[in-house]
Protein backbone atom coordinates (compact mmCIF):
# COMPACT_ATOMS: atom_id res chain seq x y z
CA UNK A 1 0.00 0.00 0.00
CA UNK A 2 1.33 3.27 -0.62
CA UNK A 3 1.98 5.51 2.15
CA UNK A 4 0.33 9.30 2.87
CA UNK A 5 2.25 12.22 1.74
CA UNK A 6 3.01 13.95 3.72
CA UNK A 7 4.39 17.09 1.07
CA UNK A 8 2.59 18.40 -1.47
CA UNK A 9 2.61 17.28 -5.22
CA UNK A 10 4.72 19.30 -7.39
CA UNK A 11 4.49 17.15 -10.58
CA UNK A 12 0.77 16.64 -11.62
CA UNK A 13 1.37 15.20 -14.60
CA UNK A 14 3.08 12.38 -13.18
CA UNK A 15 0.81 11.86 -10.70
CA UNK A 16 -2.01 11.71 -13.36
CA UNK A 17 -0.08 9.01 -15.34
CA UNK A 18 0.52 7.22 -11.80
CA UNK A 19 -3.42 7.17 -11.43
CA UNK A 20 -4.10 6.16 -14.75
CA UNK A 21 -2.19 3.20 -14.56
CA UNK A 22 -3.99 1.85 -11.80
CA UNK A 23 -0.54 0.17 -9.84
CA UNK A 24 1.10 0.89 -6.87
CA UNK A 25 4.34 2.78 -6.76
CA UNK A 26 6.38 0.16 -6.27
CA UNK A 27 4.33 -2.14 -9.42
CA UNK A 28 5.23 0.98 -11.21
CA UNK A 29 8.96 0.91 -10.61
CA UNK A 30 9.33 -2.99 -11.24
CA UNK A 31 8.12 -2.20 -14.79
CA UNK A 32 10.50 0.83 -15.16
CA UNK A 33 13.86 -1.60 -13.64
CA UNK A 34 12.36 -4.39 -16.26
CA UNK A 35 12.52 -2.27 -18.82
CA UNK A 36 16.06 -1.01 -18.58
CA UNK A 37 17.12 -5.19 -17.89
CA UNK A 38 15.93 -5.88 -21.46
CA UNK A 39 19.10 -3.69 -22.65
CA UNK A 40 21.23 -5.01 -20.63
CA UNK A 41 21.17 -1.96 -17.73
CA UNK A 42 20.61 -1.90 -13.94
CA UNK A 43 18.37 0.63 -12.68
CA UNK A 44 17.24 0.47 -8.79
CA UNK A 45 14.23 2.54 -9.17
CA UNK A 46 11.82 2.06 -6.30
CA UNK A 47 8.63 3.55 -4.97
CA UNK A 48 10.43 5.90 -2.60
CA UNK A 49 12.12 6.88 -6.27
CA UNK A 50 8.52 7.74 -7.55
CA UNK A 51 7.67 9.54 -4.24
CA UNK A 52 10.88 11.86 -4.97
CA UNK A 53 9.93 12.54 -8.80
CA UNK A 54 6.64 13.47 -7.46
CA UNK A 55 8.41 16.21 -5.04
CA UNK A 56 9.77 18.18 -8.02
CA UNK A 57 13.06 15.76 -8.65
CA UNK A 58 14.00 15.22 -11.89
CA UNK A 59 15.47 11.27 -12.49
CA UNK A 60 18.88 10.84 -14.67
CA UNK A 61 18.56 10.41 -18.56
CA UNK A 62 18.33 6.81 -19.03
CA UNK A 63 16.17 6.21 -15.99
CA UNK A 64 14.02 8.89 -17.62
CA UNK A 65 13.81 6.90 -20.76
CA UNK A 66 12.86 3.55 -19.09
CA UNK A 67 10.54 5.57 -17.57
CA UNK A 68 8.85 6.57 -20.53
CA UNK A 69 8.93 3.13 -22.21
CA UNK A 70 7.12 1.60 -18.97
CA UNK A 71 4.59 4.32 -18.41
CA UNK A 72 3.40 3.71 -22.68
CA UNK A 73 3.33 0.18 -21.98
CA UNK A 74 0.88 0.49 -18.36
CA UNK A 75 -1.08 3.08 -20.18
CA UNK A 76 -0.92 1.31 -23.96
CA UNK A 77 -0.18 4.29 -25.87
CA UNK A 78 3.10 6.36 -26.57
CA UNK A 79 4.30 8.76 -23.53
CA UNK A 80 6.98 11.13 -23.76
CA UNK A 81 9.01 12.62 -20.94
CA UNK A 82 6.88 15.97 -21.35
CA UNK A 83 3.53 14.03 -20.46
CA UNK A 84 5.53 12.90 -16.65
CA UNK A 85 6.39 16.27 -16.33
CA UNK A 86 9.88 16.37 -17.41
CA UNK A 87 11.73 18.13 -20.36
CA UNK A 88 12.62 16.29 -23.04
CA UNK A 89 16.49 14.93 -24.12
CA UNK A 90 18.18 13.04 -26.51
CA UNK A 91 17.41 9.83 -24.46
CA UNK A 92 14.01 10.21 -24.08
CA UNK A 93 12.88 11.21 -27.54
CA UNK A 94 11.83 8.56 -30.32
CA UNK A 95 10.31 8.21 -33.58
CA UNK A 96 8.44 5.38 -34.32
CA UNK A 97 11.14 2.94 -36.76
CA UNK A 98 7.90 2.42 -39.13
CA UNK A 99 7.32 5.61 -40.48
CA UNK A 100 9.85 7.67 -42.35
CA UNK A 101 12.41 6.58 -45.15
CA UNK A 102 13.90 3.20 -44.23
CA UNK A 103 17.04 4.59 -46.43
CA UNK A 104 17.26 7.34 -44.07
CA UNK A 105 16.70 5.11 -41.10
CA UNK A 106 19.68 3.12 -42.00
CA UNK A 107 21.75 5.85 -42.72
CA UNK A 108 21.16 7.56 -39.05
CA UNK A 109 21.39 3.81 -37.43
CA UNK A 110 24.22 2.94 -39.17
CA UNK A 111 26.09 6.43 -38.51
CA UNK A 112 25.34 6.37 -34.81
CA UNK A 113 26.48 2.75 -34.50
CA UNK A 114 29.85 3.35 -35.98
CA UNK A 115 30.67 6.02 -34.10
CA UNK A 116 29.29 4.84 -30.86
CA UNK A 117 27.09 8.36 -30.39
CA UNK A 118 24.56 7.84 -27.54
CA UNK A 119 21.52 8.98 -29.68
CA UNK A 120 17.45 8.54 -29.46
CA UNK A 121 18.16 5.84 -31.91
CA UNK A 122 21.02 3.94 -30.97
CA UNK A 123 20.43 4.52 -27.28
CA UNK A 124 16.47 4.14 -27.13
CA UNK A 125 15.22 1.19 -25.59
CA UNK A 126 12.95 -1.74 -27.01
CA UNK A 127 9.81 -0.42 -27.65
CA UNK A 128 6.74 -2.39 -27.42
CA UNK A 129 4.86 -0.42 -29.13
CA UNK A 130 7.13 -1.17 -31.98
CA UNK A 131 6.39 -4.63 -31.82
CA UNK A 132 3.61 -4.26 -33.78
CA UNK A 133 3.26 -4.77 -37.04
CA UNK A 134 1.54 -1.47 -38.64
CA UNK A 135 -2.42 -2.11 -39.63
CA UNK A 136 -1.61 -1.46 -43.23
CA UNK A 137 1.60 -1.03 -45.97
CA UNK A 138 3.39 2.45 -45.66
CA UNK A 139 3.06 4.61 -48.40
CA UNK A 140 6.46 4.26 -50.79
CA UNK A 141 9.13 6.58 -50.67
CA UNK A 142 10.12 9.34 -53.22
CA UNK A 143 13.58 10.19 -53.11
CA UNK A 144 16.73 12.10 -54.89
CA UNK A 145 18.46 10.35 -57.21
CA UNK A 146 21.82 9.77 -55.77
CA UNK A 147 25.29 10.18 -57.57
CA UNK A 148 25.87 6.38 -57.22
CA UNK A 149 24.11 3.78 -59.56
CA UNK A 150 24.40 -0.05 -58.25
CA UNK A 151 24.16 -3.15 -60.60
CA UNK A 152 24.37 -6.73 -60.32
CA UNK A 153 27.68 -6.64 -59.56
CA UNK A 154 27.33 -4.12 -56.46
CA UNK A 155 24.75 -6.33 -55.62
CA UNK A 156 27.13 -9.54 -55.53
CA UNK A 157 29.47 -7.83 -53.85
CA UNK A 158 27.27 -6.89 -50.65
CA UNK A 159 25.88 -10.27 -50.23
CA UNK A 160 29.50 -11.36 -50.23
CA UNK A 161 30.62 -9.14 -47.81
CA UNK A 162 27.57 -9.65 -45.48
CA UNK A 163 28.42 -13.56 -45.48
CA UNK A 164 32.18 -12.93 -44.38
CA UNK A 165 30.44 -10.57 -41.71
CA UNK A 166 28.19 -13.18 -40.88
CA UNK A 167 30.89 -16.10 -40.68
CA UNK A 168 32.58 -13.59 -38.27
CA UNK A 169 29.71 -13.31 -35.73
CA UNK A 170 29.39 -17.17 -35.77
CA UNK A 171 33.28 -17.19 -34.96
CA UNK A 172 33.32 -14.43 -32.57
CA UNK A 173 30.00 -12.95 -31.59
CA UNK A 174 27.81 -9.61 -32.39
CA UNK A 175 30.20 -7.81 -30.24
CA UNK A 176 33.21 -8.22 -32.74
CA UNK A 177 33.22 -6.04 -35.72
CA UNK A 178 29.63 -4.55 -35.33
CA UNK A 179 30.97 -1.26 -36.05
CA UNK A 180 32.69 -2.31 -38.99
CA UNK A 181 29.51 -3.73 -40.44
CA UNK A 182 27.43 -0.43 -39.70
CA UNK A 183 30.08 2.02 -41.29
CA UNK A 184 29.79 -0.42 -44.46
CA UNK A 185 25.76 -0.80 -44.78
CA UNK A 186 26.12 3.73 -43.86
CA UNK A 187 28.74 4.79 -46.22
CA UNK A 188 28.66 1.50 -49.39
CA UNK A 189 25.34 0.18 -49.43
CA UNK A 190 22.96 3.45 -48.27
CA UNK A 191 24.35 5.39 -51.15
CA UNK A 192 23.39 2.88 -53.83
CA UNK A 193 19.74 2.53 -53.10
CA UNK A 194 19.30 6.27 -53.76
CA UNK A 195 20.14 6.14 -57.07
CA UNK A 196 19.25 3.00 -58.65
CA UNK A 197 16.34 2.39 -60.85
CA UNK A 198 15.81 -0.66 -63.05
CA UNK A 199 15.83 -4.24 -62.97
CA UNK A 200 18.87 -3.70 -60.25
CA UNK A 201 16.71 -2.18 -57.55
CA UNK A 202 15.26 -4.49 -56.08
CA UNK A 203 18.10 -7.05 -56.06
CA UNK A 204 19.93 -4.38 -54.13
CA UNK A 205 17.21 -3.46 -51.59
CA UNK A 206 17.28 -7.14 -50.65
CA UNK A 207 20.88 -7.26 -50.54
CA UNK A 208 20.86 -4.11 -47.98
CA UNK A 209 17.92 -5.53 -46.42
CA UNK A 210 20.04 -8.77 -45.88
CA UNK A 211 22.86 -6.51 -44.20
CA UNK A 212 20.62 -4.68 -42.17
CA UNK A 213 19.41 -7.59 -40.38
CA UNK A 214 22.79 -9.01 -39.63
CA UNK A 215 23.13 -5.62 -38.22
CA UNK A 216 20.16 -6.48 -35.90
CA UNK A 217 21.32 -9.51 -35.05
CA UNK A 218 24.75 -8.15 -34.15
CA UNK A 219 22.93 -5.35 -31.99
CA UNK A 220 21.15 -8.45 -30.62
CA UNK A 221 23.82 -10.31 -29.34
CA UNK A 222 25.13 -7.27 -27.59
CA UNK A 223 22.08 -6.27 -25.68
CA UNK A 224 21.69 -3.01 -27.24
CA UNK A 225 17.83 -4.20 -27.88
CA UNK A 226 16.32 -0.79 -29.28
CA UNK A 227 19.08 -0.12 -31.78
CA UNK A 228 18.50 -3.91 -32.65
CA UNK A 229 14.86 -4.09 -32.99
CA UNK A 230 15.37 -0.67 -35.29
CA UNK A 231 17.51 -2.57 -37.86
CA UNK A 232 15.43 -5.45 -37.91
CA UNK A 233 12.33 -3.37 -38.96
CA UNK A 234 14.10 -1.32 -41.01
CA UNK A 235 15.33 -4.80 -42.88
CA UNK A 236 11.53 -5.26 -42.95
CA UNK A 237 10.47 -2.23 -45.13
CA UNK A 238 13.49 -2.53 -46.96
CA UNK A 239 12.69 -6.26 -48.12
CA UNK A 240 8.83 -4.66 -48.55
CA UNK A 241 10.29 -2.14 -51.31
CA UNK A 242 11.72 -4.80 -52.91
CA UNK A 243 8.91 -7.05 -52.65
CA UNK A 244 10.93 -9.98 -51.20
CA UNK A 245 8.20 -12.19 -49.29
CA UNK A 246 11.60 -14.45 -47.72
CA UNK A 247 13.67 -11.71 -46.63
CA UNK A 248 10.92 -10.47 -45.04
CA UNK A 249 9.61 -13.00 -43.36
CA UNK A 250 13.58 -13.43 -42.15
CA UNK A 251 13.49 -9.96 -40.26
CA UNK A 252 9.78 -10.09 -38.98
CA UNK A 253 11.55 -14.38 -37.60
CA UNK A 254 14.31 -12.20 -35.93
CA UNK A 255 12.02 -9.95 -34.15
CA UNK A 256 10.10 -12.45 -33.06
CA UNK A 257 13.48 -14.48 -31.43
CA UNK A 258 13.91 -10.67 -29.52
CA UNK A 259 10.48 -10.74 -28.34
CA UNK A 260 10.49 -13.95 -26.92
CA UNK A 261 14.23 -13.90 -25.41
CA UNK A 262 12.51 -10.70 -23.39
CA UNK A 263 9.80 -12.53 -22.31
CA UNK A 264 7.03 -10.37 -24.49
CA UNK A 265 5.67 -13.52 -25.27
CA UNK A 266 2.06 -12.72 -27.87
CA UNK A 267 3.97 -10.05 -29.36
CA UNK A 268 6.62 -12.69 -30.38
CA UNK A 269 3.43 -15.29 -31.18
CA UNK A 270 2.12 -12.77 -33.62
CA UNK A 271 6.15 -11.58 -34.99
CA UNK A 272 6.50 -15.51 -35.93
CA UNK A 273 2.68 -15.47 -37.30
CA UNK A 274 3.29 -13.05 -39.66
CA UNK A 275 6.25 -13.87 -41.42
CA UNK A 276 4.72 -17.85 -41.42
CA UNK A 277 2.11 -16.26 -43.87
CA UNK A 278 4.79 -14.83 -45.90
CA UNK A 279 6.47 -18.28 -46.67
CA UNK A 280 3.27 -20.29 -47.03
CA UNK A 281 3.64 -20.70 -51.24
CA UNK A 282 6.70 -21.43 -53.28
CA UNK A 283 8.94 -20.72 -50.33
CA UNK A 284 12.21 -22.66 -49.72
CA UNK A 285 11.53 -25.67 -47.33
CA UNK A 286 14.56 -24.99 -45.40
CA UNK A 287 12.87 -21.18 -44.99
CA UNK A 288 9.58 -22.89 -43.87
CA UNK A 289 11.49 -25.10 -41.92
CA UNK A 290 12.85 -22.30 -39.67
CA UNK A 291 10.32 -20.20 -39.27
CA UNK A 292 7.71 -22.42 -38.80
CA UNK A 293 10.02 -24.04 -35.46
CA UNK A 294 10.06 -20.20 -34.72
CA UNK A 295 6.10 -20.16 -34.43
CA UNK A 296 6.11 -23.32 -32.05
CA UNK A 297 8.48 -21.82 -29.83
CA UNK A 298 6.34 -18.71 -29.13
CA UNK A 299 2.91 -20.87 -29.20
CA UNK A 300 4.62 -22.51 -26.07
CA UNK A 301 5.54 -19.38 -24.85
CA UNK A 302 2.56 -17.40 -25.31
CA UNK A 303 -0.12 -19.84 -25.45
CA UNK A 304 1.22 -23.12 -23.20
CA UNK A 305 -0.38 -25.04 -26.25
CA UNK A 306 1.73 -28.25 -25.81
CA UNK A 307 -0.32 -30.51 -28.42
CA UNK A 308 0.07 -27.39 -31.18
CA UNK A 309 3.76 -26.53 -30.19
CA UNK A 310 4.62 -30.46 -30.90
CA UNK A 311 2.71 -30.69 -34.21
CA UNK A 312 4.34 -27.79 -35.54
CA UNK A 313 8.20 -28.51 -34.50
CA UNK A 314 6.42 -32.31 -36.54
CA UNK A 315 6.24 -29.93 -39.51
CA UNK A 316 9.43 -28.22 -39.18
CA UNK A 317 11.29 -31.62 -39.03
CA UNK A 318 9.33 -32.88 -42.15
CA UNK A 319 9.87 -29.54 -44.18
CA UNK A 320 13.49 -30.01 -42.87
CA UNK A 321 14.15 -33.23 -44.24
CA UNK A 322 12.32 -32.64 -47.74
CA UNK A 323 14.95 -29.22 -48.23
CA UNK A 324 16.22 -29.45 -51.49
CA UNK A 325 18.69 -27.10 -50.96
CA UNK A 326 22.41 -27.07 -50.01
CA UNK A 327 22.31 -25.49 -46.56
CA UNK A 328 24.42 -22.24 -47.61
CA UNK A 329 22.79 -21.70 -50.71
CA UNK A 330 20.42 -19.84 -49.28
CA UNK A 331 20.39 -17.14 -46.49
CA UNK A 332 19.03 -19.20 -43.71
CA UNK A 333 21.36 -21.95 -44.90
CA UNK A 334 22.47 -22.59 -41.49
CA UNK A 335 19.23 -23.87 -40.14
CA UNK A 336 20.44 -27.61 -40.22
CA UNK A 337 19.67 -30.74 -37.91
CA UNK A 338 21.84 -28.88 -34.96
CA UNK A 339 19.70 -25.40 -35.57
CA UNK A 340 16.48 -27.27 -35.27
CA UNK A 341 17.67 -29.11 -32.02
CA UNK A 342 18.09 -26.04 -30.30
CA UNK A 343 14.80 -25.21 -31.51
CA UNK A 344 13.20 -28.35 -29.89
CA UNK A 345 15.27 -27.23 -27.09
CA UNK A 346 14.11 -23.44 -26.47
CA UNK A 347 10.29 -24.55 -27.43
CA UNK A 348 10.56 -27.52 -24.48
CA UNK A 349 12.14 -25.19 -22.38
CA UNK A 350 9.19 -22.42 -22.80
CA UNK A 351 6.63 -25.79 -21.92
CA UNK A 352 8.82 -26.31 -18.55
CA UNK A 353 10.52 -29.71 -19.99
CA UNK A 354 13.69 -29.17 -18.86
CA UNK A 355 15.02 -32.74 -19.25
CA UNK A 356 13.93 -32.71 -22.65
CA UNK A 357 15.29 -29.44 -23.26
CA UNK A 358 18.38 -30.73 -22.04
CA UNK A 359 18.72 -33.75 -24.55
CA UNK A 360 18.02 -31.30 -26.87
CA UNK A 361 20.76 -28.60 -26.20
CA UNK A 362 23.42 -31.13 -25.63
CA UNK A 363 22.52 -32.92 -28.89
CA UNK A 364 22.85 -28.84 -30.65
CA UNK A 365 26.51 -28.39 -28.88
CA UNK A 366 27.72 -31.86 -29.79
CA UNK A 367 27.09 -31.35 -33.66
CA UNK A 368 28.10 -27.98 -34.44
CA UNK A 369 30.88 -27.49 -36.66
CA UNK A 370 34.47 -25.85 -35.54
CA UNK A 371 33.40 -22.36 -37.00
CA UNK A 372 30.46 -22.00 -34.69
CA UNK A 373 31.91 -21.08 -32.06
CA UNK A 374 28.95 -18.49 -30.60
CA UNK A 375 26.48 -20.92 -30.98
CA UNK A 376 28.28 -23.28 -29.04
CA UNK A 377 29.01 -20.75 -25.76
CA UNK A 378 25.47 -19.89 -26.43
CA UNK A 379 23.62 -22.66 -26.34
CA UNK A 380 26.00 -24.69 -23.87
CA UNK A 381 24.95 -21.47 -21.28
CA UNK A 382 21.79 -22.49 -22.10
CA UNK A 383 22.51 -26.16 -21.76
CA UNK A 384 23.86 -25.54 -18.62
CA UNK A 385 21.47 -23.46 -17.04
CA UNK A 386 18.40 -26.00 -17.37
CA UNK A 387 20.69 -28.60 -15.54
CA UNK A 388 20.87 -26.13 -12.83
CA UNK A 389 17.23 -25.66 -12.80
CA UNK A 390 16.68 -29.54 -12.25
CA UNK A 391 19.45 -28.74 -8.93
CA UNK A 392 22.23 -30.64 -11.25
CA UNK A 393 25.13 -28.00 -10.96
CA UNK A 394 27.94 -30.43 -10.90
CA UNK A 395 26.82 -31.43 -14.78
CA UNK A 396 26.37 -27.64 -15.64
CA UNK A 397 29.85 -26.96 -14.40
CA UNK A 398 30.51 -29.78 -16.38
CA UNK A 399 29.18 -28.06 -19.36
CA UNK A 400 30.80 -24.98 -18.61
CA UNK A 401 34.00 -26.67 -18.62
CA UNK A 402 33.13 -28.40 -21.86
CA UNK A 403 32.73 -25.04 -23.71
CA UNK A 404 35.73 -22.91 -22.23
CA UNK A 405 37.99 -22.69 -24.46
CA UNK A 406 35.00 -21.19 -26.80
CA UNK A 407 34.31 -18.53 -23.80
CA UNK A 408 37.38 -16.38 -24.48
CA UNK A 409 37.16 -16.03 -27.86
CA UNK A 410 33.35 -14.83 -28.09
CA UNK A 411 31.97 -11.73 -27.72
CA UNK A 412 28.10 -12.23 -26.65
CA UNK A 413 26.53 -10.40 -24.04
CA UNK A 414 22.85 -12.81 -24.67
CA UNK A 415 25.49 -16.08 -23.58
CA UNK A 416 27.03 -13.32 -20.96
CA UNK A 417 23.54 -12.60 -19.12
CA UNK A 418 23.01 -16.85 -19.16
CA UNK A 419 26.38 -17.03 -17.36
CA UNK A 420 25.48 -14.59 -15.11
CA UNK A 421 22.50 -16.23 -13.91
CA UNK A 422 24.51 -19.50 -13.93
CA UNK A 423 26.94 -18.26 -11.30
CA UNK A 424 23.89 -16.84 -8.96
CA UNK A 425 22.42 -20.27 -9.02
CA UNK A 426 25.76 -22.15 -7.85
CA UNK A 427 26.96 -19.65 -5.50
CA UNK A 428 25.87 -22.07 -2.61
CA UNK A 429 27.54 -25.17 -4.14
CA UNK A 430 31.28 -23.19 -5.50
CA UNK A 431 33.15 -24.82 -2.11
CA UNK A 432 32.80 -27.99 -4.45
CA UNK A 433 35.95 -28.53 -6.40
CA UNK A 434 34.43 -29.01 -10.03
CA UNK A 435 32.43 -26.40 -9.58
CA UNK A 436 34.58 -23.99 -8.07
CA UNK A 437 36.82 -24.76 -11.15
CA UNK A 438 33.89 -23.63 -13.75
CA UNK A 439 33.11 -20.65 -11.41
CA UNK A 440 36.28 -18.92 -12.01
CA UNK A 441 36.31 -19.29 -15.63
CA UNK A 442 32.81 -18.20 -15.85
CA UNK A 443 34.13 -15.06 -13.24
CA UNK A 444 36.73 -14.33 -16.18
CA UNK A 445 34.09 -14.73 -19.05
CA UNK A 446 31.51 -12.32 -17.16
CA UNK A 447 33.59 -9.94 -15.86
CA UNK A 448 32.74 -6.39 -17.97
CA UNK A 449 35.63 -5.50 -20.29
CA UNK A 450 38.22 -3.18 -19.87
C-alpha cells in the first residue's frame, strides 16, 4: 500500500499518469527496472524513487527513458518525458522505426552505431509499441536520385561481404566487428539505393535488407535491444520495397526471437505469425522449416499449447528433411539438424521440460561445426542453465568446462547474461571442487571488459 504524503505534489502530470495506470508505486517501478534489464542496464528505481519525482526531482537520462517506455506500456499508448512532467532529451525522444524513409533510417542507425554516439536511436530502448506490425503497408518513398548507380555486380558484392560478416559473428559474436559492419551498410550500401532504378533495384534493396538484419542480429547479441529491434524493422520495409516475401519473413523471424528472449511472449506469437504467412507458397523448405520451429516456440511461450507446439516442430522436421537445398545456398542456410535441435530445445524449455530441453541442447553443442563457435558458448549457457534448474550444478559446471575454451574467444553479451545467472544459481555449491573450477572461468568470461 502506498503511504500518505506527507508534502505536497509538485508534478501533476506524473501523478495523473501514476493514477491512470492503476498500480502501486512500487508495481510501477518494477516495470520501469524491467525495462532497462531488457538492454542489458541496472536501474534500482523504487517507490520511494517515484515519491521523490513526485516532489519536483528530476530522475537521470536513461532512468528517464525507461521511464517513458514503462509508463506507454501500463497506459498502452506512446508517452513522452513531457507528459511525466519532465523536459525532453536526446534519451528520451523517439520516432516510431515504421514511419519515415527506411534509407534514411539506416543511414542515421548505421552512422550512430559506428561512431558509438549515444543517440534517441542507438540509445532508445525496445519499444513495445514497436512490436507491432503497422495495420496497413506504408506509403512508398520518393527520393533524390543519388550520384551512385548499383548493378548486379554491387549487388554480388554486398551479399558477399555480409556472409564474411556473418561467418565472423558465428566465430566471434555480435560484439566483434559490429561497427565495422554499420560504417559499411552507412557509407557503401545506403548510397546505392538512392540512385538505382531498373531491374537492379530491387536485387539491391534485398541485398541491404540482408545486411541490415545481420546488423540487428549483431545489436542483438550485444544487448543493445532498441538499436536492434530498429535494424530489424528497417530490414523489414526494406525487403517490402523490394517485394521480397523471404527476406521479409527473415526480419519479422528475428524480431520475433527478440520478443520472446525478453519474455514479451504474444507479441513474439504474432512476430513468428506473420512472417509464417509470408512463406506459405513457393517458399524454400529450409525457410519454412525455420520459421515455422520459430512459431512453435512462441505458441509454447505465449499460449502453453503443448499438443500445437509439438505438431508444428512435426512440420518443421518434415519440411526439414524434404529441403532441397544445399544449406548455404540460401540465407538461412544454417538452419540444419543442430539449428532445429536447439529449436526443440528453447520450445521444451518455454513448456517447462527441462530434461527434454536438455537432450536437446546437448545434442545442438555436440554437432556444431568448428566455425560456430557463438552458438556453441550460447547454447551450452543455455545447456547448462536448465541442468541447474533440475538442482544438477555439478553437470552444468561440467558443461561450462566443456565449452571454455569457446568462452574467451566470443563476444556475446545474450550467452554473458546466461552465465550470469549461472553463477547466482551455484553460489551455494562453489566450495565444491568441479564447480569452483567452472566458477572462475565463468568469473573471467563475465567480468565487464576493460
Amino acid at each position: 500500500m502506498t503511504r500518505p504524503r506527507t508534502r505536497p505534489v509538485r508534478n501533476t502530470a506524473l501523478e495523473t499518469a501514476i493514477g491512470r495506470t492503476g498500480h502501486t508505486y512500487a508495481s510501477i517501478a518494477r516495470v520501469i527496472n524491467r525495462v532497462a534489464e531488457e538492454s542489458g542496464a541496472e536501474l534500482r528505481c523504487t517507490a520511494a524513487s517515484l515519491g521523490k519525482w513526485l516532489n519536483g526531482a528530476t530522475p537521470q537520462q536513461e532512468t528517464m527513458a525507461a521511464s517513458c517506455e514503462a509508463f506507454s506500456r501500463l497506459l498502452d499508448r506512446p508517452v513522452t518525458a513531457a507528459d511525466l512532467g519532465w523536459p525532453e532529451t536526446a534519451f528520451t525522444v523517439s520516432e516510431d522505426p515504421w514511419r519515415g524513409d527506411p534509407v534514411v533510417w539506416i543511414t542515421h542507425l548505421g552512422r550512430d552505431d559506428m561512431l558509438n554516439r549515444r543517440t534517441a536511436l542507438t540509445a532508445g530502448l525496445y519499444s513495445l509499441a514497436a512490436a507491432a506490425l503497422p495495420g496497413h503497408p506504408r506509403d512508398a518513398h520518393a527520393r533524390t536520385a543519388g550520384a551512385r548507380r548499383g548493378g548486379n555486380s554491387d549487388i554480388d558484392r554486398i551479399r558477399q561481404t555480409t556472409r564474411a560478416f556473418s561467418d565472423l559473428d558465428d566465430l566471434y559474436g555480435g560484439g566483434h566487428a559490429r561497427t565495422v559492419v554499420a560504417a559499411y551498410l552507412t557509407a557503401d550500401v545506403a548510397p546505392l539505393l538512392r540512385g538505382t532504378t531498373g531491374t537492379a533495384r530491387p536485387g539491391l534493396f534485398v541485398a541491404a535488407a540482408e545486411l541490415s538484419y545481420l546488423a540487428g542480429w549483431m545489436a542483438a547479441d550485444t544487448l543493445r535491444t532498441g538499436l536492434a529491434q530498429r535494424y530489424y524493422i528497417q530490414a523489414v520495409r526494406l525487403a517490402d520495397e523490394a517485394g521480397d516475401q523471404v527476406m521479409r519473413a527473415t526480419a519479422l523471424r528475428s524480431l520475433a526471437v527478440q520478443a520472446v528472449e525478453l519474455g514479451h511472449n504474444r507479441q513474439a506469437r504474432d512476430l513468428a505469425d506473420a512472417a509464417a504467412a509470408g512463406v506459405k507458397n513457393g517458399s524454400p523448405a529450409r525457410t519454412r522449416a525455420w520459421i515455422t520451429g520459430m512459431c512453435a516456440e512462441t505458441l509454447a511461450a505465449a499460449d502453453q499449447d503443448r499438443h500445437r507446439a509439438h505438431a508444428l516442430l512435426r512440420t518443421a522436421e518434415t519440411e526439414l528433411e524434404h529441403a532441397d537445398s544445399r544449406p548455404q545456398c540460401e540465407w538461412v542456410g544454417n538452419y540444419r539438424r543442430e539449428s532445429f535441435a536447439h529449436q526443440v530445445g528453447l520450445t521444451l524449455t518455454q513448456l517447462g521440460d527441462l530434461s527434454g530441453a536438455e537432450t536437446h541442447y546437448a545434442d545442438s553443442v555436440r554437432t556444431r561445426r568448428p566455425v560456430e563457435r557463438r552458438a556453441r558458448v550460447l547454447i551450452g549457457a543455455r545447456l547448462a542453465h536448465v541442468q541447474l534448474r533440475q538442482r544438477r550444478p555439478d553437470d552444468a559446471a561440467r558443461t561450462v568446462l566443456d565449452i571454455s575454451d569457446d568462452l574467451a574467444g566470443v563476444s556475446s553479451q545474450r550467452a554473458r547474461r546466461t552465465l550470469t545467472q549461472i553463477r547466482s544459481g551455484w553460489a551455494p555449491h562453489r566450495s565444491d571442487p568441479l564447480i569452483g573450477k567452472a566458477d572462475r572461468i565463468l568469473a573471467g568470461a563475465t567480468s565487464p571488459a576493460v
